[in-house]
C-alpha atoms as a PDB file:
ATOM      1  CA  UNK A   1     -16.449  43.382  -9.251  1.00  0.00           C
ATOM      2  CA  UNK A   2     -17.990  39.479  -9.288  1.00  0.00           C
ATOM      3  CA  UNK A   3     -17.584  39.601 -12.671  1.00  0.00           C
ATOM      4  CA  UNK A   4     -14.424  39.624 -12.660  1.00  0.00           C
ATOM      5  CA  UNK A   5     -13.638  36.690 -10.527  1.00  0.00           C
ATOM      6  CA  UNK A   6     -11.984  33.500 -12.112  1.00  0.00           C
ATOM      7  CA  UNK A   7     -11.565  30.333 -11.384  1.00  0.00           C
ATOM      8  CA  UNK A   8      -9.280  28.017 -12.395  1.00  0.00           C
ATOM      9  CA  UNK A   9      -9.178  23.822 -11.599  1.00  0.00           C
ATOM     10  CA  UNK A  10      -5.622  22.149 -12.195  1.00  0.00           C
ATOM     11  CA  UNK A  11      -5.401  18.646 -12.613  1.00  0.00           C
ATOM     12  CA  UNK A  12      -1.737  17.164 -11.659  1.00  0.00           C
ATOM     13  CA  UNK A  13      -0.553  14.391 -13.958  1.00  0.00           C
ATOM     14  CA  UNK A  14       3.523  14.273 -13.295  1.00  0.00           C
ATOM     15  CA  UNK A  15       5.212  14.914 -10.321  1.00  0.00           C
ATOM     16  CA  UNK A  16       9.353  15.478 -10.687  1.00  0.00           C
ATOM     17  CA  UNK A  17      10.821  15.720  -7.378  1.00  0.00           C
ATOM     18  CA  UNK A  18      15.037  15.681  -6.600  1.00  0.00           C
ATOM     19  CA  UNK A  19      16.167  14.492  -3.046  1.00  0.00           C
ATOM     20  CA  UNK A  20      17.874  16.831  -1.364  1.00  0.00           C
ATOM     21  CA  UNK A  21      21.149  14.904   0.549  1.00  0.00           C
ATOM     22  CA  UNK A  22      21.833  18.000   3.289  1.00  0.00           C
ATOM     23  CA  UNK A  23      25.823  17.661   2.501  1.00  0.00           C
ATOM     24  CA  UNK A  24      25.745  20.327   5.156  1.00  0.00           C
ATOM     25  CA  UNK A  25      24.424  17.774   8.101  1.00  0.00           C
ATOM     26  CA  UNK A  26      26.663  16.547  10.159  1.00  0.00           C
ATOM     27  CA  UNK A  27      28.001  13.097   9.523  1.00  0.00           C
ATOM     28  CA  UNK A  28      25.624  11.693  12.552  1.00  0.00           C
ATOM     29  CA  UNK A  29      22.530  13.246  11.632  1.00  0.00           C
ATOM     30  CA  UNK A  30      23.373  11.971   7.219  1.00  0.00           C
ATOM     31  CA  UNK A  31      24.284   8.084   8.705  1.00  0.00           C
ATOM     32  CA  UNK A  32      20.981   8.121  10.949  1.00  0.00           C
ATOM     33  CA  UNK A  33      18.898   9.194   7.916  1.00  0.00           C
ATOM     34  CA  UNK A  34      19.973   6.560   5.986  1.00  0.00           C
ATOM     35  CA  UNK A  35      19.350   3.738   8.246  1.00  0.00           C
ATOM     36  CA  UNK A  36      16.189   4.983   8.899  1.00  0.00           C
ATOM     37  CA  UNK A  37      15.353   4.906   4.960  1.00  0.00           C
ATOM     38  CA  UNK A  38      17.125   1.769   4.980  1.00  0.00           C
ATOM     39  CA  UNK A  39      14.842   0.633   7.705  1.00  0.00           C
ATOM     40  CA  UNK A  40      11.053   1.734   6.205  1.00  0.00           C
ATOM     41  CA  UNK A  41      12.162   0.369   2.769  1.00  0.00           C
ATOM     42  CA  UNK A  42       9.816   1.795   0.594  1.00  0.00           C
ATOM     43  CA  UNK A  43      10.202   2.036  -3.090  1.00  0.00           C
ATOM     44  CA  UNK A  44      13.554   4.526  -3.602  1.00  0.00           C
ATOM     45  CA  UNK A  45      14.817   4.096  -0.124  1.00  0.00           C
ATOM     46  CA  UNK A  46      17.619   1.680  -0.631  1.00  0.00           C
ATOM     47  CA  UNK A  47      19.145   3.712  -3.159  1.00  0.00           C
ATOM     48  CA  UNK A  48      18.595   6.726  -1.486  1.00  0.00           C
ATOM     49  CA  UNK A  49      20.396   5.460   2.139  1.00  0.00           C
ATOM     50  CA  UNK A  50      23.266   4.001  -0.819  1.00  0.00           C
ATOM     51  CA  UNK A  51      23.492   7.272  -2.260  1.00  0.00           C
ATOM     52  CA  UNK A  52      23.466   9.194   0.855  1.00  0.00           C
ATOM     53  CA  UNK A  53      26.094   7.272   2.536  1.00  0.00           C
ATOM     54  CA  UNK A  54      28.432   7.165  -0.644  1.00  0.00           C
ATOM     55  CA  UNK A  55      28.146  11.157   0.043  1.00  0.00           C
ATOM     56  CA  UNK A  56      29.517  10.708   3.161  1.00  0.00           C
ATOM     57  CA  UNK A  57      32.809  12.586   3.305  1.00  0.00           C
ATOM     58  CA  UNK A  58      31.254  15.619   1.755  1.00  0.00           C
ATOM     59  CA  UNK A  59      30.843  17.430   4.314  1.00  0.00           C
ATOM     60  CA  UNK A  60      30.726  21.582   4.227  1.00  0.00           C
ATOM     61  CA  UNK A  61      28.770  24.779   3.625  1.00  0.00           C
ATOM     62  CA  UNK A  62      27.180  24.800   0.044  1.00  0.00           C
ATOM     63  CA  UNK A  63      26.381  28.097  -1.559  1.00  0.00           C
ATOM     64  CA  UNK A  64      23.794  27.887  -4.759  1.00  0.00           C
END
């Protein structure tokens, strides 16, 4: 059976990645995450918190 055995090496070179805003938080829990990325400030965060909190008033239970 060794024979058989592969092996395979990946090497990333792009990462995509999509923020997920939780519309189905409650209000609370969406506001505190985006002081908190308001408050580390790291690359994205600002527009994340901005984005976040301009998503405010939707508020429900999302089906995909």
């Amino acid at each position: 059976m060794l024979p058989g055995i592969r092996g395979l090496r990946l090497d990333v070179t792009e990462v995509r990645a999509k923020f997920k805003y939780d519309d189905h938080k409650p209000v609370e829990q969406r506001t505190d995450t985006a002081r908190r990325l308001t408050e580390r400030g790291t690359a994205l965060d600002a527009p994340t918190a901005a984005q976040q909190l301009r998503r405010l008033d939707r508020v429900g239970t999302w089906k995909s």
